[in-house]
PDB file of N, CA and C in Angstrom:
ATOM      1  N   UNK A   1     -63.807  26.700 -17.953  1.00  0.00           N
ATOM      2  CA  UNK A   1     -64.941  26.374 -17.117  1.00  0.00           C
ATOM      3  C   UNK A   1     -65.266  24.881 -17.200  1.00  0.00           C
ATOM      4  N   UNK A   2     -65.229  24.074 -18.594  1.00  0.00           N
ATOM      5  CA  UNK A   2     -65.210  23.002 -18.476  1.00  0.00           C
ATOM      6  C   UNK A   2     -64.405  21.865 -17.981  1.00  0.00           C
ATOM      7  N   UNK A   3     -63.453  22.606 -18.009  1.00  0.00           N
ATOM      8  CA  UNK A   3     -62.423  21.959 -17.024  1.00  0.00           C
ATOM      9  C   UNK A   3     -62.474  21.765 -15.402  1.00  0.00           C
ATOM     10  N   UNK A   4     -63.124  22.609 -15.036  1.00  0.00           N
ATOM     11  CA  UNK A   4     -63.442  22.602 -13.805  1.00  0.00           C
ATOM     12  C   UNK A   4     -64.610  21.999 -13.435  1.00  0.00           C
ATOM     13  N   UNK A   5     -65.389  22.088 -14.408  1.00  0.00           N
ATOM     14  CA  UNK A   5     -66.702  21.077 -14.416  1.00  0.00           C
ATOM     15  C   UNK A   5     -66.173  19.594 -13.839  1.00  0.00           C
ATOM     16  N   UNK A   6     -65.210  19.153 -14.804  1.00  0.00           N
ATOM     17  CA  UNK A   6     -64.986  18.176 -14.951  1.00  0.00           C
ATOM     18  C   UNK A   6     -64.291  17.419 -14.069  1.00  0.00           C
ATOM     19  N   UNK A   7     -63.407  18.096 -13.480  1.00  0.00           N
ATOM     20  CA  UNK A   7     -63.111  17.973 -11.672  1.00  0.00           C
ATOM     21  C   UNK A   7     -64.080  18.210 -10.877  1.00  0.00           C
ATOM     22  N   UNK A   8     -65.216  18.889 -10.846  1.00  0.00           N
ATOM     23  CA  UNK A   8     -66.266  18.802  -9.945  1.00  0.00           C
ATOM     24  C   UNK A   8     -65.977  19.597  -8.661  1.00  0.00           C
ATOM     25  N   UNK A   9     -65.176  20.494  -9.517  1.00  0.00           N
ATOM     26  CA  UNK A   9     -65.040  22.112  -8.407  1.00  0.00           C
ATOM     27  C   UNK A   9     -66.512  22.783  -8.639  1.00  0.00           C
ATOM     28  N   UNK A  10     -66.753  22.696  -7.217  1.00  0.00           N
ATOM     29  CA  UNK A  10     -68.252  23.798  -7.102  1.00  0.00           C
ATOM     30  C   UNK A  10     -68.057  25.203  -7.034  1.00  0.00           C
ATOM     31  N   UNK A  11     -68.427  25.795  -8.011  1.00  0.00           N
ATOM     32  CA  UNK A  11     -68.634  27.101  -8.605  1.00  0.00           C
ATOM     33  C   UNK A  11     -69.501  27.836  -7.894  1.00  0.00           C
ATOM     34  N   UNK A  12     -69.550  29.085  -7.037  1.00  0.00           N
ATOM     35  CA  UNK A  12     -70.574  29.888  -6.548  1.00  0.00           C
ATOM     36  C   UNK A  12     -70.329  31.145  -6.986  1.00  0.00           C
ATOM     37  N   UNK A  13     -71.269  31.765  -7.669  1.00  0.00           N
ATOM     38  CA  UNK A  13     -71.640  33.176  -8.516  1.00  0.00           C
ATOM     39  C   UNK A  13     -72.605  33.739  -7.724  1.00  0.00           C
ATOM     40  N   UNK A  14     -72.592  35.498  -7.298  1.00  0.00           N
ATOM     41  CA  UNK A  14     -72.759  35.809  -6.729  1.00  0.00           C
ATOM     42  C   UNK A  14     -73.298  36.733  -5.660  1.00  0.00           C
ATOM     43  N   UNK A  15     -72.316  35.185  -4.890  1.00  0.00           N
ATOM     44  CA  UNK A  15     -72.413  35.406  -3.840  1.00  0.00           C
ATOM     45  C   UNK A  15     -71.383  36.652  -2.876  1.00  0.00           C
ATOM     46  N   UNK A  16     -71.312  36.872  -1.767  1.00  0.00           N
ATOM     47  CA  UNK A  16     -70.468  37.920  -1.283  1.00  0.00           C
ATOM     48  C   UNK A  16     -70.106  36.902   0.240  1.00  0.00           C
ATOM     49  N   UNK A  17     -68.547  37.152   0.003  1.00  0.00           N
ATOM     50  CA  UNK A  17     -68.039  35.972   0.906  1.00  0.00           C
ATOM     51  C   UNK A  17     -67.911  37.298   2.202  1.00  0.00           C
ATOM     52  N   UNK A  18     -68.197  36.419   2.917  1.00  0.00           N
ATOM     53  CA  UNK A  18     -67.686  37.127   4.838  1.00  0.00           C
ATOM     54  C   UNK A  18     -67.250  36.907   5.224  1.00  0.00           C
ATOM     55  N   UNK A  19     -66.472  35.541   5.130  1.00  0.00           N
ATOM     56  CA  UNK A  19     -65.266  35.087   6.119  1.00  0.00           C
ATOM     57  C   UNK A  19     -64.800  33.929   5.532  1.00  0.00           C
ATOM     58  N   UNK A  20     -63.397  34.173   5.255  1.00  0.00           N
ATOM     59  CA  UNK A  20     -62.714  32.562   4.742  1.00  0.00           C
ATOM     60  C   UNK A  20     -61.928  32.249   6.208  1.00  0.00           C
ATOM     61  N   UNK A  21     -62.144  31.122   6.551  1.00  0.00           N
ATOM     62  CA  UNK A  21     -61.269  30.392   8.241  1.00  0.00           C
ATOM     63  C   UNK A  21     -60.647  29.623   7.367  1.00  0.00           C
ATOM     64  N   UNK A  22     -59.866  28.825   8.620  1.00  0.00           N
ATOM     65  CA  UNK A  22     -59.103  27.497   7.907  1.00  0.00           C
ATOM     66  C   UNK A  22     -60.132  26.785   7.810  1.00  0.00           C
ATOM     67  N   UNK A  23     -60.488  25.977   6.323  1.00  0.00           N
ATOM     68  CA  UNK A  23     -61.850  24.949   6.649  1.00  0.00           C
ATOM     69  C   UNK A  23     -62.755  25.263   5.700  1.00  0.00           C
ATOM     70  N   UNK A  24     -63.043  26.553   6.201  1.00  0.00           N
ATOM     71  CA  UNK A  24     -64.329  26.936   5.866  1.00  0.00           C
ATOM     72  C   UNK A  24     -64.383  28.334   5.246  1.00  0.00           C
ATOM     73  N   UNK A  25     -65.629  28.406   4.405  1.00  0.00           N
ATOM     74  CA  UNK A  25     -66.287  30.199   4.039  1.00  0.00           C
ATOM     75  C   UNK A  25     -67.274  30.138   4.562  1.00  0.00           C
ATOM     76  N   UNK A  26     -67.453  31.630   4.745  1.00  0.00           N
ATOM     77  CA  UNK A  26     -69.105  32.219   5.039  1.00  0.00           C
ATOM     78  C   UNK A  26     -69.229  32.745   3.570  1.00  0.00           C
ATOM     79  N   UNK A  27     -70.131  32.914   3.530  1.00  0.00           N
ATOM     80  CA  UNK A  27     -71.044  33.480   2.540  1.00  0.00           C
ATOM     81  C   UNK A  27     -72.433  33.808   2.304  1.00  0.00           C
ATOM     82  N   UNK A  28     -73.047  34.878   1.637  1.00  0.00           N
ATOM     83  CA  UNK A  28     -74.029  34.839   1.766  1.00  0.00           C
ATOM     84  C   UNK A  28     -74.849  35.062   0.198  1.00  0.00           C
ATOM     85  N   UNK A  29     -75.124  33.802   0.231  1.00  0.00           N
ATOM     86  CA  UNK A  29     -75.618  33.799  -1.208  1.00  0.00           C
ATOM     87  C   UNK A  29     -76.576  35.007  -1.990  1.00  0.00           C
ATOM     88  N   UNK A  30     -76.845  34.644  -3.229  1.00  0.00           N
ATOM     89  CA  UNK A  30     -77.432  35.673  -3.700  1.00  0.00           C
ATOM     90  C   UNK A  30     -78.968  36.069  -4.024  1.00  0.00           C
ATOM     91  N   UNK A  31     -79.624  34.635  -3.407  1.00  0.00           N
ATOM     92  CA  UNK A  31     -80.972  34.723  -2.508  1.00  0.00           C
ATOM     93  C   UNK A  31     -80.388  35.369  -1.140  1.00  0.00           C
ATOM     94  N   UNK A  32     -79.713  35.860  -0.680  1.00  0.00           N
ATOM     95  CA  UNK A  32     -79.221  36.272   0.982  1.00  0.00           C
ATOM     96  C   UNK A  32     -79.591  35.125   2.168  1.00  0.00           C
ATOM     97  N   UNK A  33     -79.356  34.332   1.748  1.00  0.00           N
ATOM     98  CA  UNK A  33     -78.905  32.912   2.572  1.00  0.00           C
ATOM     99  C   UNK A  33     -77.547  32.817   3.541  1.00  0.00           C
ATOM    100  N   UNK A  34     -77.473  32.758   4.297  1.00  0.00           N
ATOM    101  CA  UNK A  34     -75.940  33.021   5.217  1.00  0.00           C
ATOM    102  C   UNK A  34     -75.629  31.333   4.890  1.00  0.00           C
ATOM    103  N   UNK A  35     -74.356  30.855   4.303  1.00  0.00           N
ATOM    104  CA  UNK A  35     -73.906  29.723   4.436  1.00  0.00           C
ATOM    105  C   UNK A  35     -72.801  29.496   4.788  1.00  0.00           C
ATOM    106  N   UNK A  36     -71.955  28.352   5.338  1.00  0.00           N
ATOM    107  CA  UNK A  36     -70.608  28.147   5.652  1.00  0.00           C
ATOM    108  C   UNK A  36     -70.787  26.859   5.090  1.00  0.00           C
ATOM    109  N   UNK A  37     -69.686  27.352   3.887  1.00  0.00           N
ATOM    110  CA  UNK A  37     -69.128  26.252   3.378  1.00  0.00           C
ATOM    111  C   UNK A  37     -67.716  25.770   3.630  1.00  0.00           C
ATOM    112  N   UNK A  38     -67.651  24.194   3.577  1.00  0.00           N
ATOM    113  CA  UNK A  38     -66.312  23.407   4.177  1.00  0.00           C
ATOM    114  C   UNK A  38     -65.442  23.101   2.597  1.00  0.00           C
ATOM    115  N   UNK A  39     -64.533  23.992   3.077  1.00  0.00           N
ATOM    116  CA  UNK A  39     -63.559  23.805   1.642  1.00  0.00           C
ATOM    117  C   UNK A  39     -62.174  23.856   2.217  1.00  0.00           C
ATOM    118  N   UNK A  40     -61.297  22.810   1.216  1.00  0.00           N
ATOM    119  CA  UNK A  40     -59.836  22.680   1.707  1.00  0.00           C
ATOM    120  C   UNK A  40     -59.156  23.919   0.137  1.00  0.00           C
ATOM    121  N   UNK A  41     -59.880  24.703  -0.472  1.00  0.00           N
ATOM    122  CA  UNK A  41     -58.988  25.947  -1.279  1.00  0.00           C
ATOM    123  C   UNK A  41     -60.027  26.806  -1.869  1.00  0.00           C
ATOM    124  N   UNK A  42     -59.864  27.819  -1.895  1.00  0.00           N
ATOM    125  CA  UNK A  42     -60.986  28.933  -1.975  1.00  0.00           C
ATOM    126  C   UNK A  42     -60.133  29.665  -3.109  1.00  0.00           C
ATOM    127  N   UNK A  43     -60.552  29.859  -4.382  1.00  0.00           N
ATOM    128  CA  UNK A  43     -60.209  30.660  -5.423  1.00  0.00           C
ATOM    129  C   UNK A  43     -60.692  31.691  -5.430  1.00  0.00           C
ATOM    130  N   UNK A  44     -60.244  32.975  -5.396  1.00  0.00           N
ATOM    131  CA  UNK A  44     -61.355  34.018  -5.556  1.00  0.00           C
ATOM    132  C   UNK A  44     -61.193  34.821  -6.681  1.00  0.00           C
ATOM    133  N   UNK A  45     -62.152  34.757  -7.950  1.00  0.00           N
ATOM    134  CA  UNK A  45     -62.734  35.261  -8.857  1.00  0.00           C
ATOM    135  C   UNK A  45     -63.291  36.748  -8.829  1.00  0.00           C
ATOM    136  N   UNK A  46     -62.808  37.630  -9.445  1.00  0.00           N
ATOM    137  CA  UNK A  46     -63.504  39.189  -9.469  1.00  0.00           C
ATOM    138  C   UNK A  46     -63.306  39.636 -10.829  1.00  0.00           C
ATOM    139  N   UNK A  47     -64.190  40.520 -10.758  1.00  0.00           N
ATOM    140  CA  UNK A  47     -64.689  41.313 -11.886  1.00  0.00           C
ATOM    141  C   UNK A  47     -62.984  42.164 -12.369  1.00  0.00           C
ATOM    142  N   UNK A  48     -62.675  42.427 -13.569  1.00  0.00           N
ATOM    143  CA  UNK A  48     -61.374  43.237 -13.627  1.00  0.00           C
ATOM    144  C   UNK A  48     -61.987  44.961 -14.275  1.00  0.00           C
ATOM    145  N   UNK A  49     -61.269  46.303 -13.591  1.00  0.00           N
ATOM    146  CA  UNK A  49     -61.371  47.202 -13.918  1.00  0.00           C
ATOM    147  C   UNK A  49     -60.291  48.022 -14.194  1.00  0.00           C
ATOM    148  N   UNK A  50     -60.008  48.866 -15.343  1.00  0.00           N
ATOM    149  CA  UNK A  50     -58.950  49.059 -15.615  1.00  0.00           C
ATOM    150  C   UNK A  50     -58.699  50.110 -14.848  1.00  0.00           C
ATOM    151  N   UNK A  51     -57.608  50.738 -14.893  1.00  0.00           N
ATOM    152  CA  UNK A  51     -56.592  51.483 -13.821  1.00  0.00           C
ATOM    153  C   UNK A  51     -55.913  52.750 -14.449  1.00  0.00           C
ATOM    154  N   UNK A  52     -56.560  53.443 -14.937  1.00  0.00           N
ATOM    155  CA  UNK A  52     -55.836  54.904 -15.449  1.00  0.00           C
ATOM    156  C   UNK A  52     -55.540  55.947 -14.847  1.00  0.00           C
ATOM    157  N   UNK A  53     -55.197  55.261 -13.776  1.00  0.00           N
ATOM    158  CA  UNK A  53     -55.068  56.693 -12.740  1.00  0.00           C
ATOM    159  C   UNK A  53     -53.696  57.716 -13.143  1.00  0.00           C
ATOM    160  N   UNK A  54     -52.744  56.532 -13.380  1.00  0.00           N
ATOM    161  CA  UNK A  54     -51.525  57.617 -13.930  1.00  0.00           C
ATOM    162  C   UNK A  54     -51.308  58.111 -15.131  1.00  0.00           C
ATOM    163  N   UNK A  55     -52.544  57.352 -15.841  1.00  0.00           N
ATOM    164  CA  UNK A  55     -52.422  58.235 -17.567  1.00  0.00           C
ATOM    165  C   UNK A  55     -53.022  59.424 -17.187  1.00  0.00           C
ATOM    166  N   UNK A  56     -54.171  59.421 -16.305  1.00  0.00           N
ATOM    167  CA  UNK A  56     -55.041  61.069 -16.101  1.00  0.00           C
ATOM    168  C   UNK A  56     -54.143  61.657 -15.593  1.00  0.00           C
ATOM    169  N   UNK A  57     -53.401  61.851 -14.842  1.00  0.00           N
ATOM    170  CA  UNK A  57     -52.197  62.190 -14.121  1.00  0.00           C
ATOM    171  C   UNK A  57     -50.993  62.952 -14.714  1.00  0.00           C
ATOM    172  N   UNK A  58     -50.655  62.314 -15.684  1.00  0.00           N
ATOM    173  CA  UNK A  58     -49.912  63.052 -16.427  1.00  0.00           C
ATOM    174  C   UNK A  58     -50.269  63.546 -17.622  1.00  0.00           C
ATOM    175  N   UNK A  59     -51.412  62.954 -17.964  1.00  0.00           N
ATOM    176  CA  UNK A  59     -51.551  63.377 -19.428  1.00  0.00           C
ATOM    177  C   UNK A  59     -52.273  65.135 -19.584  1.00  0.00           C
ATOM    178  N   UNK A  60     -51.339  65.711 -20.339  1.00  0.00           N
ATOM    179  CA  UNK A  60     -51.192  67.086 -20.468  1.00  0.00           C
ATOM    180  C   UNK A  60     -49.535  67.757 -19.452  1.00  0.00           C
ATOM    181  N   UNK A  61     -49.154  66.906 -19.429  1.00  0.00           N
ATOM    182  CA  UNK A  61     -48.363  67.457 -18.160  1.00  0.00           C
ATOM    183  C   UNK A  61     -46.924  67.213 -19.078  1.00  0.00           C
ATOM    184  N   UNK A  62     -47.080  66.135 -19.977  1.00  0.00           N
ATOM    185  CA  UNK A  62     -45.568  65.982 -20.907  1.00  0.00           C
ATOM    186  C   UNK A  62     -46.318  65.470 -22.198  1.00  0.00           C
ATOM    187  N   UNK A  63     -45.761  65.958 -23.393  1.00  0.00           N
ATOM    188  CA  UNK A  63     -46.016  66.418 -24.634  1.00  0.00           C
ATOM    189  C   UNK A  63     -46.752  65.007 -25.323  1.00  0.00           C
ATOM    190  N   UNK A  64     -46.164  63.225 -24.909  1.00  0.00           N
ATOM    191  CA  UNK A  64     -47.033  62.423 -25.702  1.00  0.00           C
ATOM    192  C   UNK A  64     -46.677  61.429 -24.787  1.00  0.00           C
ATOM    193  N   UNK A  65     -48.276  60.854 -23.992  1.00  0.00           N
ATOM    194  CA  UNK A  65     -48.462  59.560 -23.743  1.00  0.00           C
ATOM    195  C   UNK A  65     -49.344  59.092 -24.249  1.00  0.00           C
ATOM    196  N   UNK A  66     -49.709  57.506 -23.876  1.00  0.00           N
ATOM    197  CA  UNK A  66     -50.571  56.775 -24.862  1.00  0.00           C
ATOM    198  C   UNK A  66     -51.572  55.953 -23.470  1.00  0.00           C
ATOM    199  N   UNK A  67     -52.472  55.629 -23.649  1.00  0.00           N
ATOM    200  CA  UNK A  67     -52.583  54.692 -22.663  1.00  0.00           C
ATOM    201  C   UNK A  67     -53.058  53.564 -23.018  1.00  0.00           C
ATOM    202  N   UNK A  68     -52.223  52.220 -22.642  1.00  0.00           N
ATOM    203  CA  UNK A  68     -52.693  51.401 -23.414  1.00  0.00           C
ATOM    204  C   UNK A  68     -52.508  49.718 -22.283  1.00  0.00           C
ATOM    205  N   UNK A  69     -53.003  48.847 -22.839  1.00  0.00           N
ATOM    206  CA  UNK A  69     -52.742  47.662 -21.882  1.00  0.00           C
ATOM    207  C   UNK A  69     -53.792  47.577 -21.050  1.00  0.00           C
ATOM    208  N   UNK A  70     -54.175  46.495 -19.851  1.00  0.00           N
ATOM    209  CA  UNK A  70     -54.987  46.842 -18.804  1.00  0.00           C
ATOM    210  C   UNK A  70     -55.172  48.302 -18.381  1.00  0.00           C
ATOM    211  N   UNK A  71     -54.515  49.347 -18.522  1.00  0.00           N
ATOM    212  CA  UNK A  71     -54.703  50.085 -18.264  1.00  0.00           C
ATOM    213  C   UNK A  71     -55.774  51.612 -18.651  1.00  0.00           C
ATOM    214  N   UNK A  72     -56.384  50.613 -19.805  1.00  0.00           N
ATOM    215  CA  UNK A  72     -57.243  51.440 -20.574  1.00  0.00           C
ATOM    216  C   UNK A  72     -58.277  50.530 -20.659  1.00  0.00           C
ATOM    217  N   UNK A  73     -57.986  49.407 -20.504  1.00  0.00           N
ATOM    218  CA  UNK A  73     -59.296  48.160 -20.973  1.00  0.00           C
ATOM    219  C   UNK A  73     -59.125  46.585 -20.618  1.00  0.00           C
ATOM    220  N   UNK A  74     -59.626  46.464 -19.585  1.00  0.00           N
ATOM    221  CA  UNK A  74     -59.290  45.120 -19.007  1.00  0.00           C
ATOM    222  C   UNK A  74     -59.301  43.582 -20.069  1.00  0.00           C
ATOM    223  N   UNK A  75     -58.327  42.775 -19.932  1.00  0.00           N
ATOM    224  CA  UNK A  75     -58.172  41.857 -21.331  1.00  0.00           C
ATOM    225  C   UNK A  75     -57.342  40.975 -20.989  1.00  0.00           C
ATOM    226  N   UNK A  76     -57.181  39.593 -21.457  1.00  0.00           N
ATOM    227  CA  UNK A  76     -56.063  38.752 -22.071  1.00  0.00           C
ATOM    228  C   UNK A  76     -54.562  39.408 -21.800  1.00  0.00           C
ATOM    229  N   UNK A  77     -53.675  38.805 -21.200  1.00  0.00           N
ATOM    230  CA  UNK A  77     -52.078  39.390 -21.428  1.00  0.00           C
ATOM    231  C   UNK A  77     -51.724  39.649 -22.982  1.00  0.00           C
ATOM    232  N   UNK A  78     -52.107  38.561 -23.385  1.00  0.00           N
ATOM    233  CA  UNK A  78     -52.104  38.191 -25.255  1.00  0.00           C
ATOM    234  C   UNK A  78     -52.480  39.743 -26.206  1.00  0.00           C
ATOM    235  N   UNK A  79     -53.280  40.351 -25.442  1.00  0.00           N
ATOM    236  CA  UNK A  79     -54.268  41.609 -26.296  1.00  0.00           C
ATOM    237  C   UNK A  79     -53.222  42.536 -25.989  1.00  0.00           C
ATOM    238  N   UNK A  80     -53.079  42.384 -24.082  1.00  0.00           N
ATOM    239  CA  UNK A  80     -51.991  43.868 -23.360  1.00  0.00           C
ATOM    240  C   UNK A  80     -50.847  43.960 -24.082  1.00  0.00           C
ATOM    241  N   UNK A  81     -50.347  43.188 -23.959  1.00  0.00           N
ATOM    242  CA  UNK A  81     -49.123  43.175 -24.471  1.00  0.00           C
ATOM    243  C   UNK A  81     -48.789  43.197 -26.171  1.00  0.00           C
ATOM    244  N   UNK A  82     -49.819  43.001 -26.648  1.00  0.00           N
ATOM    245  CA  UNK A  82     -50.106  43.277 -28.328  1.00  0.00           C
ATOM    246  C   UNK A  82     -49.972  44.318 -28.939  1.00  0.00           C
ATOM    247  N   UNK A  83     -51.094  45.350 -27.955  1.00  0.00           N
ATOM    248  CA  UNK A  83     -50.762  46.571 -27.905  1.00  0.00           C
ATOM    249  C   UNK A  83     -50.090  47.408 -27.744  1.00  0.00           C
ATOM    250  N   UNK A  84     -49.208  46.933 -26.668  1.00  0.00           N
ATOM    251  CA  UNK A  84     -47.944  47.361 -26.128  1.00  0.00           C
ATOM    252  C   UNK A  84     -46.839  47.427 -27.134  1.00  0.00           C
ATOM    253  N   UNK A  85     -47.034  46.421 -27.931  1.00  0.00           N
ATOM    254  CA  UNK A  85     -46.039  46.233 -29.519  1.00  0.00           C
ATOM    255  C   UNK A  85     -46.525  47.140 -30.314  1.00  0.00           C
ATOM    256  N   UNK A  86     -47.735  47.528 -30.608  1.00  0.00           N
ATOM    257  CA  UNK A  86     -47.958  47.947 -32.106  1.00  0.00           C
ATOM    258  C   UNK A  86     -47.785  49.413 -31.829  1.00  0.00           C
ATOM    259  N   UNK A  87     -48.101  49.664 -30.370  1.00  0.00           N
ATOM    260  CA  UNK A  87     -48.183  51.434 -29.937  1.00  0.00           C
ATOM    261  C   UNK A  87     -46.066  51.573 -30.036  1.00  0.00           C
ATOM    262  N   UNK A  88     -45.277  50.650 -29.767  1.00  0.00           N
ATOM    263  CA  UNK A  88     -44.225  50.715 -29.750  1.00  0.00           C
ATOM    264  C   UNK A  88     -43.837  50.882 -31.129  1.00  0.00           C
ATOM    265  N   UNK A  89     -44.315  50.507 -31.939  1.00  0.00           N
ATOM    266  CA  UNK A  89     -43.930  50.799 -33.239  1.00  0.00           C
ATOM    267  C   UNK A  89     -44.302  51.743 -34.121  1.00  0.00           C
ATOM    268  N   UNK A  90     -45.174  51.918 -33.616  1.00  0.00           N
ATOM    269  CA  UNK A  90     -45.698  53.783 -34.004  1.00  0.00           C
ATOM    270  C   UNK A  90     -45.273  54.837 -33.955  1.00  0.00           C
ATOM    271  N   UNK A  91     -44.296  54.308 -32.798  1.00  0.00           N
ATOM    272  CA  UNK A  91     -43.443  55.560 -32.121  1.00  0.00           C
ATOM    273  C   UNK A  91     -42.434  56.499 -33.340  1.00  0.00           C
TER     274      UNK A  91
END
């Protein structure tokens, strides 16, 4: 974040975008302000939720899965993949 400070990228929290054009966003802030802002790159930032749809799916259906990685708990690659080792070695 301080890094971006420090380039003097303007940060908007939120807000709920309505339209990215070439140029420009809509948005409507989080007082509910309608704005169009003039930007030459639009990053878009979201919340992460993990994804267990195929552990519920099978689990009971074959004798041992695990669920582990983003897929149980949104995180760092560093953590996913950590886990991914230590559940591998358990085996």
């Amino acid at each position: 974040m301080n890094g971006l400070r420090s380039k003097k990228v303007t940060l908007l929290t939120g807000a709920t975008c309505e339209e990215i054009k070439e140029g420009s966003v809509q948005v409507t802030t989080a007082e509910g302000k309608w704005e169009t802002i003039p930007v030459d790159t639009v990053v878009i930032a979201v919340g992460y939720k993990a994804n267990d749809h195929l552990y519920k799916d099978l689990k009971g259906r074959i004798p041992e899965i695990y669920c582990i990685g983003n897929s149980s708990e949104p995180r760092r690659i560093l953590e996913a993949t950590s886990e991914g080792y230590r559940t591998g070695l358990a085996l």
